[in-house]
N, C-alpha and C. Protein backbone atom coordinates (compact mmCIF):
# COMPACT_ATOMS: atom_id res chain seq x y z
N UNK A 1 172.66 -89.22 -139.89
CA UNK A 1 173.06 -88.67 -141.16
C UNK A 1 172.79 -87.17 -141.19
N UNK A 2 171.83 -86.98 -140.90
CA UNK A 2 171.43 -85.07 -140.49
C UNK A 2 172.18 -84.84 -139.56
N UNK A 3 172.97 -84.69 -138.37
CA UNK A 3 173.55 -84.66 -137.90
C UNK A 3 174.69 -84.13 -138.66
N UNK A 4 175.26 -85.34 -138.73
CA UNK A 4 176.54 -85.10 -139.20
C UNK A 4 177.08 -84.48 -141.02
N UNK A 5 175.38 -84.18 -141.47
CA UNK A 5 175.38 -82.94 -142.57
C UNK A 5 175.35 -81.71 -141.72
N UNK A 6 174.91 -81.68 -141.05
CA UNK A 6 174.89 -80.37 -140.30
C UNK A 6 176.22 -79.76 -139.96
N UNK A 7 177.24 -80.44 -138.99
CA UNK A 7 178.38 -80.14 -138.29
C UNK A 7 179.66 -80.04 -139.75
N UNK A 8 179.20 -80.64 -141.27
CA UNK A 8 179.99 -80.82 -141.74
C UNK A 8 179.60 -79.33 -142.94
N UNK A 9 178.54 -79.16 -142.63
CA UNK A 9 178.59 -77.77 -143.40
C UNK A 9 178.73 -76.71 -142.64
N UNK A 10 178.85 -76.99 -141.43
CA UNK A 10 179.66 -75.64 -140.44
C UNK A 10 180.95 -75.68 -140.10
N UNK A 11 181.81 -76.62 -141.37
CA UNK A 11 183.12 -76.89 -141.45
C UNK A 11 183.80 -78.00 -140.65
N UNK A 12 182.95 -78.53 -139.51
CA UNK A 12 183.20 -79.29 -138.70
C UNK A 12 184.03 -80.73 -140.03
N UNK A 13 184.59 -81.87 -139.24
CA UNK A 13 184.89 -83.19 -140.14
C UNK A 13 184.32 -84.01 -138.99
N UNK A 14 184.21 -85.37 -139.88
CA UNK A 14 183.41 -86.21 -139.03
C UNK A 14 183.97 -87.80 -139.34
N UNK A 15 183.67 -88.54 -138.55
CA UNK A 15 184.31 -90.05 -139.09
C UNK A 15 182.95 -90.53 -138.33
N UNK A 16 181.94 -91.47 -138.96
CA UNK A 16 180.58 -92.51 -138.96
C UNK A 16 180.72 -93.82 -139.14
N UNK A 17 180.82 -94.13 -137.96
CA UNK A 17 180.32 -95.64 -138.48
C UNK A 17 181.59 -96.21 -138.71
N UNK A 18 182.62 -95.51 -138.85
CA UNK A 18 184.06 -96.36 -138.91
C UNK A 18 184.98 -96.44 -137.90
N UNK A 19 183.82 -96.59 -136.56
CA UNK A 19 185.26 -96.56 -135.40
C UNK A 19 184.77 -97.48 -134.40
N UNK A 20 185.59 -98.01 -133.77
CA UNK A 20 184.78 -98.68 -132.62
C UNK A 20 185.74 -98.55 -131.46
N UNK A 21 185.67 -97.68 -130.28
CA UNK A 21 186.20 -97.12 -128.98
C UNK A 21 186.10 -97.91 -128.05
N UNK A 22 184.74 -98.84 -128.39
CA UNK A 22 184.83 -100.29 -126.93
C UNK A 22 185.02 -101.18 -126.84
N UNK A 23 185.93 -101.72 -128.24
CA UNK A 23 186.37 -102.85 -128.33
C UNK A 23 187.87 -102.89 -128.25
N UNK A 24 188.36 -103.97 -128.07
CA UNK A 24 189.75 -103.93 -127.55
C UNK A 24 190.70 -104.46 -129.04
N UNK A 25 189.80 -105.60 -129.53
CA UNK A 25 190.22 -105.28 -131.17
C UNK A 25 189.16 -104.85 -131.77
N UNK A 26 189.61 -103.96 -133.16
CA UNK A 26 188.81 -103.00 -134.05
C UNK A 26 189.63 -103.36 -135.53
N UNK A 27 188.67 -103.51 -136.65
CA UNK A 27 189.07 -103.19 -137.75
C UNK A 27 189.58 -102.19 -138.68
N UNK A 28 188.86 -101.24 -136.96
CA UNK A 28 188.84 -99.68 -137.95
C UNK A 28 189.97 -99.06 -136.81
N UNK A 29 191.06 -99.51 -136.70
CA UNK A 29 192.23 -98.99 -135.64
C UNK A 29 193.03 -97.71 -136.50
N UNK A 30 192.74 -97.09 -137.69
CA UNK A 30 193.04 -96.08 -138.41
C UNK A 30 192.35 -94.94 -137.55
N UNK A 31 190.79 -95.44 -137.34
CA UNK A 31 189.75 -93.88 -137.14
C UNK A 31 190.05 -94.23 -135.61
N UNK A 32 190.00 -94.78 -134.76
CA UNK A 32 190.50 -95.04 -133.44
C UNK A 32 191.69 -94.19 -132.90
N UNK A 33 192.60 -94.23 -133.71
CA UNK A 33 193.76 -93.61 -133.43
C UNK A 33 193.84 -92.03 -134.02
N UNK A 34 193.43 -92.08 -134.62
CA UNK A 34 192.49 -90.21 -135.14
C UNK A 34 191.77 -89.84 -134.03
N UNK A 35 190.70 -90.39 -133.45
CA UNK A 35 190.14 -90.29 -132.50
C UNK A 35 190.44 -89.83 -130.84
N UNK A 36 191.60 -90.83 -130.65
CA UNK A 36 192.77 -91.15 -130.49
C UNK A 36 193.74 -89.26 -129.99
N UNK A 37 194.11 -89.13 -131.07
CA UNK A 37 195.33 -88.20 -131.46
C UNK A 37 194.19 -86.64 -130.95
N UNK A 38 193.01 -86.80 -131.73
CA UNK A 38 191.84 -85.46 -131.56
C UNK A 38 191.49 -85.30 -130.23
N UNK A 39 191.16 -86.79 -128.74
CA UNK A 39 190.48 -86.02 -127.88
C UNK A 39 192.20 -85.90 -126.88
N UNK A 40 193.17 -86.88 -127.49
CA UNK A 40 194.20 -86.98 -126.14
C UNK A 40 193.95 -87.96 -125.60
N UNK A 41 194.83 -89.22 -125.64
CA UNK A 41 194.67 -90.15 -125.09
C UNK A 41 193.99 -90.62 -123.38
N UNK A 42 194.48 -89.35 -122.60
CA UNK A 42 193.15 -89.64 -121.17
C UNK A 42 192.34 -89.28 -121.02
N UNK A 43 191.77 -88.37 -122.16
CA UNK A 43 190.15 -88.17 -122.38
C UNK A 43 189.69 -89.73 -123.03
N UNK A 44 190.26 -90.17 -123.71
CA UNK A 44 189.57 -91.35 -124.47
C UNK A 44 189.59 -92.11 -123.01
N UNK A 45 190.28 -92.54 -122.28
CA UNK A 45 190.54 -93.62 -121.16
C UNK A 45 189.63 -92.74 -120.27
N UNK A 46 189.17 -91.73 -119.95
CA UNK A 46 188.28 -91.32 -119.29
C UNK A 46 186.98 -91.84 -119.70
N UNK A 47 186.75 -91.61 -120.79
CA UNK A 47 185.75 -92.07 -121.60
C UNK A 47 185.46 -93.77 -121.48
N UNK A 48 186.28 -94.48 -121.46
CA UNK A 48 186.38 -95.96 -121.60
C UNK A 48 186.02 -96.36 -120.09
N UNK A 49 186.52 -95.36 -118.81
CA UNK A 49 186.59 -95.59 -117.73
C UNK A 49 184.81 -95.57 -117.42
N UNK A 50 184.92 -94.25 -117.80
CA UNK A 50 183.40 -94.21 -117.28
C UNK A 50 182.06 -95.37 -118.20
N UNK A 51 182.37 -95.63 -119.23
CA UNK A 51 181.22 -96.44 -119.91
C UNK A 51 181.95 -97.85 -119.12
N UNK A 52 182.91 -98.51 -118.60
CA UNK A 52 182.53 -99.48 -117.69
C UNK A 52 182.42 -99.44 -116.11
N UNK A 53 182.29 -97.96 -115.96
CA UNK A 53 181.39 -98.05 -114.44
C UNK A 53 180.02 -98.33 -114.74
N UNK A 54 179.39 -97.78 -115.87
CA UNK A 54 178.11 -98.04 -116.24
C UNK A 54 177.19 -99.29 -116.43
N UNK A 55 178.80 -99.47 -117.37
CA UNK A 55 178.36 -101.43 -117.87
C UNK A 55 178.12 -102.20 -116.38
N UNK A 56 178.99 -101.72 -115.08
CA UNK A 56 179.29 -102.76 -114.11
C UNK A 56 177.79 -102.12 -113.29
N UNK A 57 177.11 -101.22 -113.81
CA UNK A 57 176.09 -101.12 -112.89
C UNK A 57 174.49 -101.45 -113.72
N UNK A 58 174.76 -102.22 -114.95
CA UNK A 58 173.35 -102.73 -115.66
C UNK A 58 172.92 -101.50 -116.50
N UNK A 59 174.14 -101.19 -117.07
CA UNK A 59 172.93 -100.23 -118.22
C UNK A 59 173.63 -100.66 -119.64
N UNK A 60 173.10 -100.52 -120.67
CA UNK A 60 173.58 -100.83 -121.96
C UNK A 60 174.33 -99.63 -122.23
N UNK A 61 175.66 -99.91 -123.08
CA UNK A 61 176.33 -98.97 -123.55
C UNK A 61 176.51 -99.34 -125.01
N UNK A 62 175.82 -98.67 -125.79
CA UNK A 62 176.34 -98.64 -127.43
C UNK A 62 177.54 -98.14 -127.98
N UNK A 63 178.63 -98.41 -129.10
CA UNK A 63 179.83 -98.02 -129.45
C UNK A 63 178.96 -96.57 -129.45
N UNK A 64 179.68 -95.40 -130.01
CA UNK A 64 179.42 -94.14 -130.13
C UNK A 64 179.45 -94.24 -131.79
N UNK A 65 178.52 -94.06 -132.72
CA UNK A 65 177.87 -93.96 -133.94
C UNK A 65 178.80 -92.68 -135.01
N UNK A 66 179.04 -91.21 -133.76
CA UNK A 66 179.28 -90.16 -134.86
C UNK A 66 180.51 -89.62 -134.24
N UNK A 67 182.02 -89.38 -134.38
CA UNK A 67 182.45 -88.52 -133.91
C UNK A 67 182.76 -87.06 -134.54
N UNK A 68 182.94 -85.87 -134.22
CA UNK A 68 182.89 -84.84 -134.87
C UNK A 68 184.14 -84.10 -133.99
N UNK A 69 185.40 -83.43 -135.06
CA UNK A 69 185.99 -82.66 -134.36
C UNK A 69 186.16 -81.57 -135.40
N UNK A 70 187.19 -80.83 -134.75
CA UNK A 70 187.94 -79.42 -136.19
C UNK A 70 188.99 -79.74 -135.86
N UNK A 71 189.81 -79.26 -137.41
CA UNK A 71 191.89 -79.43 -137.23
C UNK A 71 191.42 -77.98 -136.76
């Protein structure tokens, strides 16, 4: 929550808690696709790529909690 007061009074926008990037279905497929549209779809698949080399080598991977970009 400090966090993301921080980035949002240095104009930054933010979406919390309403996205989920490692699941294949999501409720929240609105902020996904924002998400989505903000990093460029093969940054996100980069992203997806690398948290299951991780998973396949025993480490826990949590959804990602805060994203923060600028229009």
């Amino acid at each position: 929550m400090v966090t993301e007061q921080y980035f949002r009074a240095k104009g930054f926008n933010t979406i919390t808690n309403e996205f989920n990037l490692l699941s294949r279905t999501s409720k929240f497929k609105i902020y996904n696709d924002i998400i989505s549209l903000m990093t460029g779809q093969q940054k996100l698949e980069q992203f997806k790529d690398a948290v299951k080399i991780l998973e396949d080598t025993d480490h826990s991977i949590e959804n990602p909690d805060l994203f923060i970009y600028n229009l």
